[in-house]
PDB file of N, CA and C in Angstrom:
ATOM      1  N   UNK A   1      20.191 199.871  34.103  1.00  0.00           N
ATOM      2  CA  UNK A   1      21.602 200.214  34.112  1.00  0.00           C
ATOM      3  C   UNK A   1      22.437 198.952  34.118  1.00  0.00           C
ATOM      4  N   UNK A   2      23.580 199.254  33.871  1.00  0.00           N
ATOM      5  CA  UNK A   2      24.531 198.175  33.554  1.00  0.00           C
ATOM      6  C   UNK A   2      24.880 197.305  34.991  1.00  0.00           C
ATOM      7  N   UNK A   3      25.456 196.247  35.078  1.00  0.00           N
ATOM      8  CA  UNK A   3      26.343 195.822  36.432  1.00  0.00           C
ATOM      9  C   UNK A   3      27.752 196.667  36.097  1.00  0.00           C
ATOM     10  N   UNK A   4      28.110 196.937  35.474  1.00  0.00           N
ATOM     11  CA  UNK A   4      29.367 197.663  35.333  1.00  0.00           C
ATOM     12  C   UNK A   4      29.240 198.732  35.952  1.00  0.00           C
ATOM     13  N   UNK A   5      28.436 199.753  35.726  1.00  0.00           N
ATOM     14  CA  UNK A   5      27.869 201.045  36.465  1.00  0.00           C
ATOM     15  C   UNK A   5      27.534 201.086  37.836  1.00  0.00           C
ATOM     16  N   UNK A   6      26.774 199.828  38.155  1.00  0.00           N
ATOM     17  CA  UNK A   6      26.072 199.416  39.521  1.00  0.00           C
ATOM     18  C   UNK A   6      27.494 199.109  40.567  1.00  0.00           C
ATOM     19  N   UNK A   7      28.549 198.474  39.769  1.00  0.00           N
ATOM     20  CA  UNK A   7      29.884 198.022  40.511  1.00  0.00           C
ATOM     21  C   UNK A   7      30.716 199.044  40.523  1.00  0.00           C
ATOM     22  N   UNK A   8      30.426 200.426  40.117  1.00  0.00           N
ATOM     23  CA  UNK A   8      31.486 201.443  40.095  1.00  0.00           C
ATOM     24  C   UNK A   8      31.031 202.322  41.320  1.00  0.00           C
ATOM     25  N   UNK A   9      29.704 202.182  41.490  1.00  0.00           N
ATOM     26  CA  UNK A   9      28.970 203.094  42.900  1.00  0.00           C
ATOM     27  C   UNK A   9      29.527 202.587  44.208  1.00  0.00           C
ATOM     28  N   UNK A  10      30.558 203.594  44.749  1.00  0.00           N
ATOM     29  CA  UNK A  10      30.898 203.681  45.944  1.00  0.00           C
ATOM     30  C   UNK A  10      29.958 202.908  46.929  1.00  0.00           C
ATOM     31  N   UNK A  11      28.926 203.784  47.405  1.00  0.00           N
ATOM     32  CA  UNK A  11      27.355 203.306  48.395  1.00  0.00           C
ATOM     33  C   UNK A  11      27.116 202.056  47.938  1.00  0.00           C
ATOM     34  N   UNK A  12      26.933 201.382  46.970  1.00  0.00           N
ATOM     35  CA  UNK A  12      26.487 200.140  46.574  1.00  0.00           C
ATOM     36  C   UNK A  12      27.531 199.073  46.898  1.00  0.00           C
ATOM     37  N   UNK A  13      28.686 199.165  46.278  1.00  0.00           N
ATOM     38  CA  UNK A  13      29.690 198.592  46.773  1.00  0.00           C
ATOM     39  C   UNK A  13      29.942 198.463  48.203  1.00  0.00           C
ATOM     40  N   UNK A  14      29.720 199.347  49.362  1.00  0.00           N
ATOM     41  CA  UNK A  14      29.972 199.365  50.592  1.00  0.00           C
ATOM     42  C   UNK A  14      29.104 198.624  51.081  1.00  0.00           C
ATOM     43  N   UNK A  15      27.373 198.577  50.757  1.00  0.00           N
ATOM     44  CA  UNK A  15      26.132 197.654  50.782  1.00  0.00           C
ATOM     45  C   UNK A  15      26.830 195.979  50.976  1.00  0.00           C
ATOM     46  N   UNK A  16      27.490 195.936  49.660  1.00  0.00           N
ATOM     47  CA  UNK A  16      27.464 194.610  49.207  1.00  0.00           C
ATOM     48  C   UNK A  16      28.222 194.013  49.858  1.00  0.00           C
ATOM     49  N   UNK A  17      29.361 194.410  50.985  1.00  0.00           N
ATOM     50  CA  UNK A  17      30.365 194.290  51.347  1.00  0.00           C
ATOM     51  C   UNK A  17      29.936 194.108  52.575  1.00  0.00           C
ATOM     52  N   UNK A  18      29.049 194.820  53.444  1.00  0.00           N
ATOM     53  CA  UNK A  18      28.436 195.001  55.004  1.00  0.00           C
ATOM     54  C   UNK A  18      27.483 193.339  54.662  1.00  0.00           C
ATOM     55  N   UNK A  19      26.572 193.626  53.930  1.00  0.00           N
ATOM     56  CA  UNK A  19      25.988 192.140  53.514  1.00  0.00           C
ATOM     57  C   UNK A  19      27.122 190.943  53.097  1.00  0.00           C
ATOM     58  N   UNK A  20      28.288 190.941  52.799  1.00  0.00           N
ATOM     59  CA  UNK A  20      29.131 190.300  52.897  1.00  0.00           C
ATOM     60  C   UNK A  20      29.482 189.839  54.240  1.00  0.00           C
ATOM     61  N   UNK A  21      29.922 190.773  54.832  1.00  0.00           N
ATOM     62  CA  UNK A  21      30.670 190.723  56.535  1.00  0.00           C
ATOM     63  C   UNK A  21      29.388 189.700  57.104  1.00  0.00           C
ATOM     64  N   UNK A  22      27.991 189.989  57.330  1.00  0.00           N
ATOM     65  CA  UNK A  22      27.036 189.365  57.934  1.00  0.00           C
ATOM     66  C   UNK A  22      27.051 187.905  57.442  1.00  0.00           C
ATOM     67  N   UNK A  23      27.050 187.629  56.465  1.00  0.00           N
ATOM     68  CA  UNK A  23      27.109 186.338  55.837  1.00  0.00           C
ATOM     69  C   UNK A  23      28.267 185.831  57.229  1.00  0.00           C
ATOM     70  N   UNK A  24      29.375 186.301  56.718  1.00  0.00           N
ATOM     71  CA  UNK A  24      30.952 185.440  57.183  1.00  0.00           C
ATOM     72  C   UNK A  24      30.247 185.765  58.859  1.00  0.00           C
ATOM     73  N   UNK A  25      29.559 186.154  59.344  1.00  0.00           N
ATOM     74  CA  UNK A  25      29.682 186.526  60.702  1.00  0.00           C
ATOM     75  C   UNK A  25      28.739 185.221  61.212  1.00  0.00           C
ATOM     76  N   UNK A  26      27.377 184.822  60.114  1.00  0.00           N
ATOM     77  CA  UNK A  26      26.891 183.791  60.243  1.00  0.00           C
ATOM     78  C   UNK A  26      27.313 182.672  60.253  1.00  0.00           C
ATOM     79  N   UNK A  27      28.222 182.693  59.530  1.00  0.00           N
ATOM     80  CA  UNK A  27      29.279 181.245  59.237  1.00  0.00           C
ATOM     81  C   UNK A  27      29.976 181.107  60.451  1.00  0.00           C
ATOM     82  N   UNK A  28      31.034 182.423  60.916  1.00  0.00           N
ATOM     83  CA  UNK A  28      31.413 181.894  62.015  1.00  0.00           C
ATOM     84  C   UNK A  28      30.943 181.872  63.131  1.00  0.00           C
ATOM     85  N   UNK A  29      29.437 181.927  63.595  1.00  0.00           N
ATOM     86  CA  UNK A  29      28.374 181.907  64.748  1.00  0.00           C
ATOM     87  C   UNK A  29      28.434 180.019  64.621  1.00  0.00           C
ATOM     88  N   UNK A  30      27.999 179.898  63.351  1.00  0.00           N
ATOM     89  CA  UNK A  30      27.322 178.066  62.786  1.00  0.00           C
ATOM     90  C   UNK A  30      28.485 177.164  63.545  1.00  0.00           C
ATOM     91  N   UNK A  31      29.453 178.184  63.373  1.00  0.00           N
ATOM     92  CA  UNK A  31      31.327 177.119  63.686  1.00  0.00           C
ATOM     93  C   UNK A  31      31.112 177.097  64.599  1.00  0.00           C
ATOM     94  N   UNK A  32      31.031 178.193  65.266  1.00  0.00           N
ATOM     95  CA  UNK A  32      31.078 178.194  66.798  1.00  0.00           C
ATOM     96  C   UNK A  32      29.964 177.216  67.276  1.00  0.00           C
ATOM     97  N   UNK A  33      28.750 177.136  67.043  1.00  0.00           N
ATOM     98  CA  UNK A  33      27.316 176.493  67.774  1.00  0.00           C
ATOM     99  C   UNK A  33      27.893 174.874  67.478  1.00  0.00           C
ATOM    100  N   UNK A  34      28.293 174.464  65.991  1.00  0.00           N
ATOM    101  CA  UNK A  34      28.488 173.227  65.548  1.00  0.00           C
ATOM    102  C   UNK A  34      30.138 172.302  66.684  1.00  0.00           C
ATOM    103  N   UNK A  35      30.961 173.286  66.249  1.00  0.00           N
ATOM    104  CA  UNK A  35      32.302 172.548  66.223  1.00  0.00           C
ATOM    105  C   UNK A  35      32.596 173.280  67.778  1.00  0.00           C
ATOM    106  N   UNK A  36      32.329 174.179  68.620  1.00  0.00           N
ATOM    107  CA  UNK A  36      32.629 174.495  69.444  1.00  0.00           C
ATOM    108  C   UNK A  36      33.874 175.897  69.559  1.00  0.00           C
ATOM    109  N   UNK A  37      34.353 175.946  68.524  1.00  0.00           N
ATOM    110  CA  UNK A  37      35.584 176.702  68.552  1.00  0.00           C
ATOM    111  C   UNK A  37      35.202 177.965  68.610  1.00  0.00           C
ATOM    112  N   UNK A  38      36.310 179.065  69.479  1.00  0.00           N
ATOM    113  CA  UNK A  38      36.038 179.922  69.925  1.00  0.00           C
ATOM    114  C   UNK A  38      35.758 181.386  68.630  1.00  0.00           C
ATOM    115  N   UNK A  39      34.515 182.483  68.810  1.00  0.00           N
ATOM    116  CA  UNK A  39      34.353 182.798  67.585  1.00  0.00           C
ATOM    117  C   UNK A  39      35.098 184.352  67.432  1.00  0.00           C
ATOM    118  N   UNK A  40      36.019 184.239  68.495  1.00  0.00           N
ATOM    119  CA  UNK A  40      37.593 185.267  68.744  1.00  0.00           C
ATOM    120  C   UNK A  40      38.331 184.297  67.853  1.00  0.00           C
ATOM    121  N   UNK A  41      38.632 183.433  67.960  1.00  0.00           N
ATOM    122  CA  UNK A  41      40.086 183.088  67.090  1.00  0.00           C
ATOM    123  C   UNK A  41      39.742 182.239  65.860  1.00  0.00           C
ATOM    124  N   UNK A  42      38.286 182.284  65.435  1.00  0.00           N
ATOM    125  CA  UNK A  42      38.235 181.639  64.333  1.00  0.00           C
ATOM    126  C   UNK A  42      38.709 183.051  62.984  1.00  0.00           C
ATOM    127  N   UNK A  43      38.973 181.918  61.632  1.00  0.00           N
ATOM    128  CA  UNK A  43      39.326 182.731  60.863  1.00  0.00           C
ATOM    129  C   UNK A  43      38.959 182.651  59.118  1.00  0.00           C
ATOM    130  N   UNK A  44      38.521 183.021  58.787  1.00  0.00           N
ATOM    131  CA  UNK A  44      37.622 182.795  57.363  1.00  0.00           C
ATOM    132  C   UNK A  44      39.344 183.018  56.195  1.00  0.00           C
ATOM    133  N   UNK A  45      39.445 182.727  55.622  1.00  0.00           N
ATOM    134  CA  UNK A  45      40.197 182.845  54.032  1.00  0.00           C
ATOM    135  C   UNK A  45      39.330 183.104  53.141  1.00  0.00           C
ATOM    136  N   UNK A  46      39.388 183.960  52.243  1.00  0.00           N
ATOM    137  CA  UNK A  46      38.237 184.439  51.203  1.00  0.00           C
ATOM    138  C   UNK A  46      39.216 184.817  50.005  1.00  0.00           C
ATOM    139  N   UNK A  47      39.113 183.847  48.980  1.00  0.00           N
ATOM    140  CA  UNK A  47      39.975 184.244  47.988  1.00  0.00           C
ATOM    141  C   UNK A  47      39.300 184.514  46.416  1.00  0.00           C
ATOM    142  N   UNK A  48      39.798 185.687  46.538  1.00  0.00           N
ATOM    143  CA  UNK A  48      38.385 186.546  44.831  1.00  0.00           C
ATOM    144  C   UNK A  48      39.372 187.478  44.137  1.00  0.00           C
ATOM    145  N   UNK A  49      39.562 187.578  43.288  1.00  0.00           N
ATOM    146  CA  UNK A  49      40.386 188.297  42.579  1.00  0.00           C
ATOM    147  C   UNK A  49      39.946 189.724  42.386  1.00  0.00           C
ATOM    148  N   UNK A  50      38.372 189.699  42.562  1.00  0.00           N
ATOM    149  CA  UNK A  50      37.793 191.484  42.238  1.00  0.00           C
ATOM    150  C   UNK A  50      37.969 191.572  43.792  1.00  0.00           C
ATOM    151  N   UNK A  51      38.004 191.603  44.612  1.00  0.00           N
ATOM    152  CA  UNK A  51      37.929 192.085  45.998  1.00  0.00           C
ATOM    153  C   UNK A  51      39.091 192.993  45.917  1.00  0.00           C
ATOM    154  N   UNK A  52      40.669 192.674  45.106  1.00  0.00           N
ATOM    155  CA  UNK A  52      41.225 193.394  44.520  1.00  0.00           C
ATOM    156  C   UNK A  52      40.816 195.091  44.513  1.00  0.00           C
ATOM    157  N   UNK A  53      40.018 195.026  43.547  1.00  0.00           N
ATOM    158  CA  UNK A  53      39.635 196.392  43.093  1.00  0.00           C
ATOM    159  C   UNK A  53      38.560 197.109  44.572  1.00  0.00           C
ATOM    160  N   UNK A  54      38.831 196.415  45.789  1.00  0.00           N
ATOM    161  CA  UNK A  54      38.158 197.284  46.838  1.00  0.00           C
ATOM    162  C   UNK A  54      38.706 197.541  48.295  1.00  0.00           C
ATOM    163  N   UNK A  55      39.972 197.474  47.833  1.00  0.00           N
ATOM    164  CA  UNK A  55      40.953 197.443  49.289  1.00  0.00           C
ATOM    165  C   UNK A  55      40.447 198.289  50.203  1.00  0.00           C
ATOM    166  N   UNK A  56      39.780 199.311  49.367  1.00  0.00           N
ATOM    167  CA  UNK A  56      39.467 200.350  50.610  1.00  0.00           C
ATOM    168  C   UNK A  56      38.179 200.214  51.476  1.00  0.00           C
ATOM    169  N   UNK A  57      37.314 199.865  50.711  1.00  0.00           N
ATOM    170  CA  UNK A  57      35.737 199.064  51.387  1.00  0.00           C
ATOM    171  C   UNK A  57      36.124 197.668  52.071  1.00  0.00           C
ATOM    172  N   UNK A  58      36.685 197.123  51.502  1.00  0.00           N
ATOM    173  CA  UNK A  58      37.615 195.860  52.914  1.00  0.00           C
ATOM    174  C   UNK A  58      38.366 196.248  53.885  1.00  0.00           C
ATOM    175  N   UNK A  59      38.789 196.943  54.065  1.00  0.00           N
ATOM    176  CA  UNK A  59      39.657 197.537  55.264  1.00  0.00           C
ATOM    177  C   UNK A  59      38.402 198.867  55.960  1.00  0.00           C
ATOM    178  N   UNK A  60      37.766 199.072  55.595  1.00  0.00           N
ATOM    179  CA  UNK A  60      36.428 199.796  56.168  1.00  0.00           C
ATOM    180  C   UNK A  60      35.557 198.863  56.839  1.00  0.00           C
ATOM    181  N   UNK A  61      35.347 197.890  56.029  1.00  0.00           N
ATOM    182  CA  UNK A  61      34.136 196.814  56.491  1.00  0.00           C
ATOM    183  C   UNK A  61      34.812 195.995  57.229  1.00  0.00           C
ATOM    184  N   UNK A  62      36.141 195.422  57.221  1.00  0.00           N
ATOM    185  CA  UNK A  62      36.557 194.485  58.000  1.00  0.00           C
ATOM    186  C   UNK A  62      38.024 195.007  58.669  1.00  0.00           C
ATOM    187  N   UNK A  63      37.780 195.740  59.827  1.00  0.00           N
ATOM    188  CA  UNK A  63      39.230 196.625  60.583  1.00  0.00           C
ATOM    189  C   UNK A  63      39.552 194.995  60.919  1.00  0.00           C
ATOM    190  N   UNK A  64      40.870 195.685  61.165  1.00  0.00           N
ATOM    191  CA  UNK A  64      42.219 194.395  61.421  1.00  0.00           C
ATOM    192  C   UNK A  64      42.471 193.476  60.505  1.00  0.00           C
ATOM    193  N   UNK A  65      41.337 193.532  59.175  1.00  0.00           N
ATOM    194  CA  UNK A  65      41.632 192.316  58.144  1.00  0.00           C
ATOM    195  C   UNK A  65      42.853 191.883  57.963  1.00  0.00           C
ATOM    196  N   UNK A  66      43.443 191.415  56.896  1.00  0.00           N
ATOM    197  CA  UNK A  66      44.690 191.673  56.590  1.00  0.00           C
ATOM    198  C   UNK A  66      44.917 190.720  54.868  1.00  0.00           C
ATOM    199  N   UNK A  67      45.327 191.442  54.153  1.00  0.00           N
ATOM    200  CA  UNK A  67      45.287 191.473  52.344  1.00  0.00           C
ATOM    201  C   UNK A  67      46.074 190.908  52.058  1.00  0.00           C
ATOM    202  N   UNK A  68      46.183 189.543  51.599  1.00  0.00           N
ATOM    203  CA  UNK A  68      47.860 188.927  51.345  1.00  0.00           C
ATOM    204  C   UNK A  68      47.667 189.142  49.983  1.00  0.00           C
ATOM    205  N   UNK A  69      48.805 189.685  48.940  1.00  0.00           N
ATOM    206  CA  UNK A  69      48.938 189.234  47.651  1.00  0.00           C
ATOM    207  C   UNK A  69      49.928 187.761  47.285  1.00  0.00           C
ATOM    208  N   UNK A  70      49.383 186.674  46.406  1.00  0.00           N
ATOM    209  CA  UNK A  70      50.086 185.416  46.038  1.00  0.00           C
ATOM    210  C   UNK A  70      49.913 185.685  44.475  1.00  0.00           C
ATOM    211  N   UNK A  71      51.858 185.752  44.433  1.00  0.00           N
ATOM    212  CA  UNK A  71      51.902 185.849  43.156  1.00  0.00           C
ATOM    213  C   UNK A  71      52.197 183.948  42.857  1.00  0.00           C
ATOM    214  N   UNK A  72      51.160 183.968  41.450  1.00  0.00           N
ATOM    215  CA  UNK A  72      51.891 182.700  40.644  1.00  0.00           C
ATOM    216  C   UNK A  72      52.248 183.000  39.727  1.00  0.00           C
ATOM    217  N   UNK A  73      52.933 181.591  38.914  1.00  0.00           N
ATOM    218  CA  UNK A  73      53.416 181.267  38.124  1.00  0.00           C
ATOM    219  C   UNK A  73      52.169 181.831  36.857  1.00  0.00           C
ATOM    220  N   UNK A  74      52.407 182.915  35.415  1.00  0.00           N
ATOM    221  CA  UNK A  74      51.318 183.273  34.818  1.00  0.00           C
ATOM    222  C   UNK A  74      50.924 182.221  34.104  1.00  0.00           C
ATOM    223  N   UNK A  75      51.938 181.099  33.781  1.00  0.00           N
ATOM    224  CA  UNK A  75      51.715 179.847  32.997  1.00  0.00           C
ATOM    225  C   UNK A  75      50.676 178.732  33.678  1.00  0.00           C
ATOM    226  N   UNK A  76      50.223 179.336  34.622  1.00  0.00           N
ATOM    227  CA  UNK A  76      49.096 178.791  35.714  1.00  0.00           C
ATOM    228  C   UNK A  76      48.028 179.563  36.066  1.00  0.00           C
ATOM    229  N   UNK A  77      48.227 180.549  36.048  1.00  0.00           N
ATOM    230  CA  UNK A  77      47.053 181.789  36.538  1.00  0.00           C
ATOM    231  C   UNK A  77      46.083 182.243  35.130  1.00  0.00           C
ATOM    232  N   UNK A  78      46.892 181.989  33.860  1.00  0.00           N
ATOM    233  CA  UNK A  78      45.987 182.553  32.562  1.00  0.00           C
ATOM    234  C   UNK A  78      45.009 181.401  32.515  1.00  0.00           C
ATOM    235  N   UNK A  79      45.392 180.150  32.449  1.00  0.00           N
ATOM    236  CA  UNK A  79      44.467 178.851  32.337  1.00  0.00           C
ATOM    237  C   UNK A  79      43.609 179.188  33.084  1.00  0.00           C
ATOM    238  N   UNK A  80      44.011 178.798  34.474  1.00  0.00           N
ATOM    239  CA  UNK A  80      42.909 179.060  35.674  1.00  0.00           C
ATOM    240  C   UNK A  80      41.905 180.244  35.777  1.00  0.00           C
ATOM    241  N   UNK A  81      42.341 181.056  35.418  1.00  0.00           N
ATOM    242  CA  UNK A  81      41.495 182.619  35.062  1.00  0.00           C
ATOM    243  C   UNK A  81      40.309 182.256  34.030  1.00  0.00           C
ATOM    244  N   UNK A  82      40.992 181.480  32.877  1.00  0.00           N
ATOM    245  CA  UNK A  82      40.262 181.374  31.636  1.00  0.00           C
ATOM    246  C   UNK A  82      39.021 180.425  32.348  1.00  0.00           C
ATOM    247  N   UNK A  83      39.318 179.231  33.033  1.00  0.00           N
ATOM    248  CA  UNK A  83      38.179 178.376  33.325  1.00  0.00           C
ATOM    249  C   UNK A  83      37.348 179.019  34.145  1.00  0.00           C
ATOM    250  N   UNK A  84      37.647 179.795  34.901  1.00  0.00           N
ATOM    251  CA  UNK A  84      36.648 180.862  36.042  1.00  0.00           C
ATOM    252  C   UNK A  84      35.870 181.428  35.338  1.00  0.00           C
ATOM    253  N   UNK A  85      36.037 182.357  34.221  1.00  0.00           N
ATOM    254  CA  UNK A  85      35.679 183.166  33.152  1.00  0.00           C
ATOM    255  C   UNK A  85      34.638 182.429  32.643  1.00  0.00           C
ATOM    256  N   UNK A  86      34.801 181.118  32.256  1.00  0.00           N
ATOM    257  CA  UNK A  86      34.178 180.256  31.231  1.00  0.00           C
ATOM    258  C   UNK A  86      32.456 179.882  31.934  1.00  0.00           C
ATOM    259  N   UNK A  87      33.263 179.246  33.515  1.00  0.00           N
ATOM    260  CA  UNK A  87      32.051 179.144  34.470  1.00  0.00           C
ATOM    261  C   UNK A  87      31.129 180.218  34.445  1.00  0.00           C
ATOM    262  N   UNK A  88      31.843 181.753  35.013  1.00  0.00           N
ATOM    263  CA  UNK A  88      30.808 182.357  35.103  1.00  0.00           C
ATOM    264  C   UNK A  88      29.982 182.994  34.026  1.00  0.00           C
ATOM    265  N   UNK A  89      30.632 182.933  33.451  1.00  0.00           N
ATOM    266  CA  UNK A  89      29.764 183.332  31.679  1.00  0.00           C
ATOM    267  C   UNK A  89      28.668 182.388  31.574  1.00  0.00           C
ATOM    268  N   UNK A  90      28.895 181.022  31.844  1.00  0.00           N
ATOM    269  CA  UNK A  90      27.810 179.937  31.593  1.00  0.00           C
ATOM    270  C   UNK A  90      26.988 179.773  32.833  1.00  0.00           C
ATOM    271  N   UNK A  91      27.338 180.821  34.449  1.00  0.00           N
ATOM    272  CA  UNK A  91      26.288 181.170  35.361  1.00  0.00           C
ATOM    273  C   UNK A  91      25.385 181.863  34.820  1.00  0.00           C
ATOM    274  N   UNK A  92      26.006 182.845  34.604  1.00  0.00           N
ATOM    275  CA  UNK A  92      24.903 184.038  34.077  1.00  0.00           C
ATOM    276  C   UNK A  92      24.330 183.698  32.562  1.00  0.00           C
ATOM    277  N   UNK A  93      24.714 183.010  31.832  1.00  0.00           N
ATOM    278  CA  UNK A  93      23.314 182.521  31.205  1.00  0.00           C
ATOM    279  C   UNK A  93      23.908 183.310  29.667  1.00  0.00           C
ATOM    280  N   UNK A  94      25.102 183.372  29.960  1.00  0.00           N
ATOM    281  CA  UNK A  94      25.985 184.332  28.233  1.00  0.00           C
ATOM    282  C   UNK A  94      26.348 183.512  27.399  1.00  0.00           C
ATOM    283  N   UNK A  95      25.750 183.747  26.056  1.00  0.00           N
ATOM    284  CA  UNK A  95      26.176 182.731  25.319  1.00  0.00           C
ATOM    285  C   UNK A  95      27.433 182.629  24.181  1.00  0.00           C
ATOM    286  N   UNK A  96      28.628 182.927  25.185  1.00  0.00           N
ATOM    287  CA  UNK A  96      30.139 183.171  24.533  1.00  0.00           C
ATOM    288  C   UNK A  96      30.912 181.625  24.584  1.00  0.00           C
ATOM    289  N   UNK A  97      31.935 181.285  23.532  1.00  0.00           N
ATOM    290  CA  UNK A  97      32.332 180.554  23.221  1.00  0.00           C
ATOM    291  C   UNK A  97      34.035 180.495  23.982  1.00  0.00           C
ATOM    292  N   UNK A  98      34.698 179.885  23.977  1.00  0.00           N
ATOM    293  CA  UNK A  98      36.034 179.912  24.661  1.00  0.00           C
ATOM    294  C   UNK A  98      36.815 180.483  24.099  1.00  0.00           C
ATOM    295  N   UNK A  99      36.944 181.238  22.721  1.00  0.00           N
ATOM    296  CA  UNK A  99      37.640 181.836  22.110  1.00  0.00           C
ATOM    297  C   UNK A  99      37.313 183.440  22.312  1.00  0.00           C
ATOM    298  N   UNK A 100      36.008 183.433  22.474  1.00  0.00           N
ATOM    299  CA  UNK A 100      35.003 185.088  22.572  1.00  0.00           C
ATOM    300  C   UNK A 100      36.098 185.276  24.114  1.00  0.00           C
ATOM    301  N   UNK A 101      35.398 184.341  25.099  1.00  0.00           N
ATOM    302  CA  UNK A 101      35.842 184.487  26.695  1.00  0.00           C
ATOM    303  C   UNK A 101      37.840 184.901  26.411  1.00  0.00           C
ATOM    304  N   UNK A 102      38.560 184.346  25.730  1.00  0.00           N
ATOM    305  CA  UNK A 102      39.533 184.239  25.697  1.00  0.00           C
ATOM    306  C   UNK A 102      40.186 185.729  24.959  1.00  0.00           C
ATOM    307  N   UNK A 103      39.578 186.193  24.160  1.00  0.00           N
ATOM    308  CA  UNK A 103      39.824 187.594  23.797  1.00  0.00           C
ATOM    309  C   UNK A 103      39.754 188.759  24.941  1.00  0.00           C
TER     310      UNK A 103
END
């Protein structure tokens, strides 16, 4: 099956998200053991543009979160989008050109 299909499943999505939370929960255990700071008032920033499309599995998985939207300038956000695009196309191993990515 597709990742497109796999990313539309409710249950899977909620998975990926609980395995998310544990990660950040490890990170802020490491802060705490390393730097000392307390692991009540520490605070993670996580900035992803598809997290977008799961407000409701983030506010399930993480009560009290809180969702800022930052609008920019689009004469800054299409570039920047495009180079993200470009990266992860050339993670996963796709062999699209900057014009393909850009359509």
């Amino acid at each position: 099956r597709s990742v497109k299909w796999l990313c539309s499943e409710p249950d899977f999505i909620r998975e990926v998200y609980k395995a998310y939370k544990r990660e950040l929960q490890m990170l802020l255990f490491y802060d705490k053991q390393i730097h000392g700071s307390s692991l009540e008032m520490s605070r993670y920033l996580v900035k992803c543009i598809w997290h977008t499309l799961y407000h409701d599995v983030i506010r399930d998985t993480f009560p009290g979160s809180f969702i800022v939207r930052v609008h920019r300038d689009p004469a800054q956000v299409v570039p920047s989008h495009g180079r993200l695009q470009e990266a992860s196309v050339r993670f996963l191993g796709l062999p699209k050109s900057k014009a393909e990515i850009g359509r």
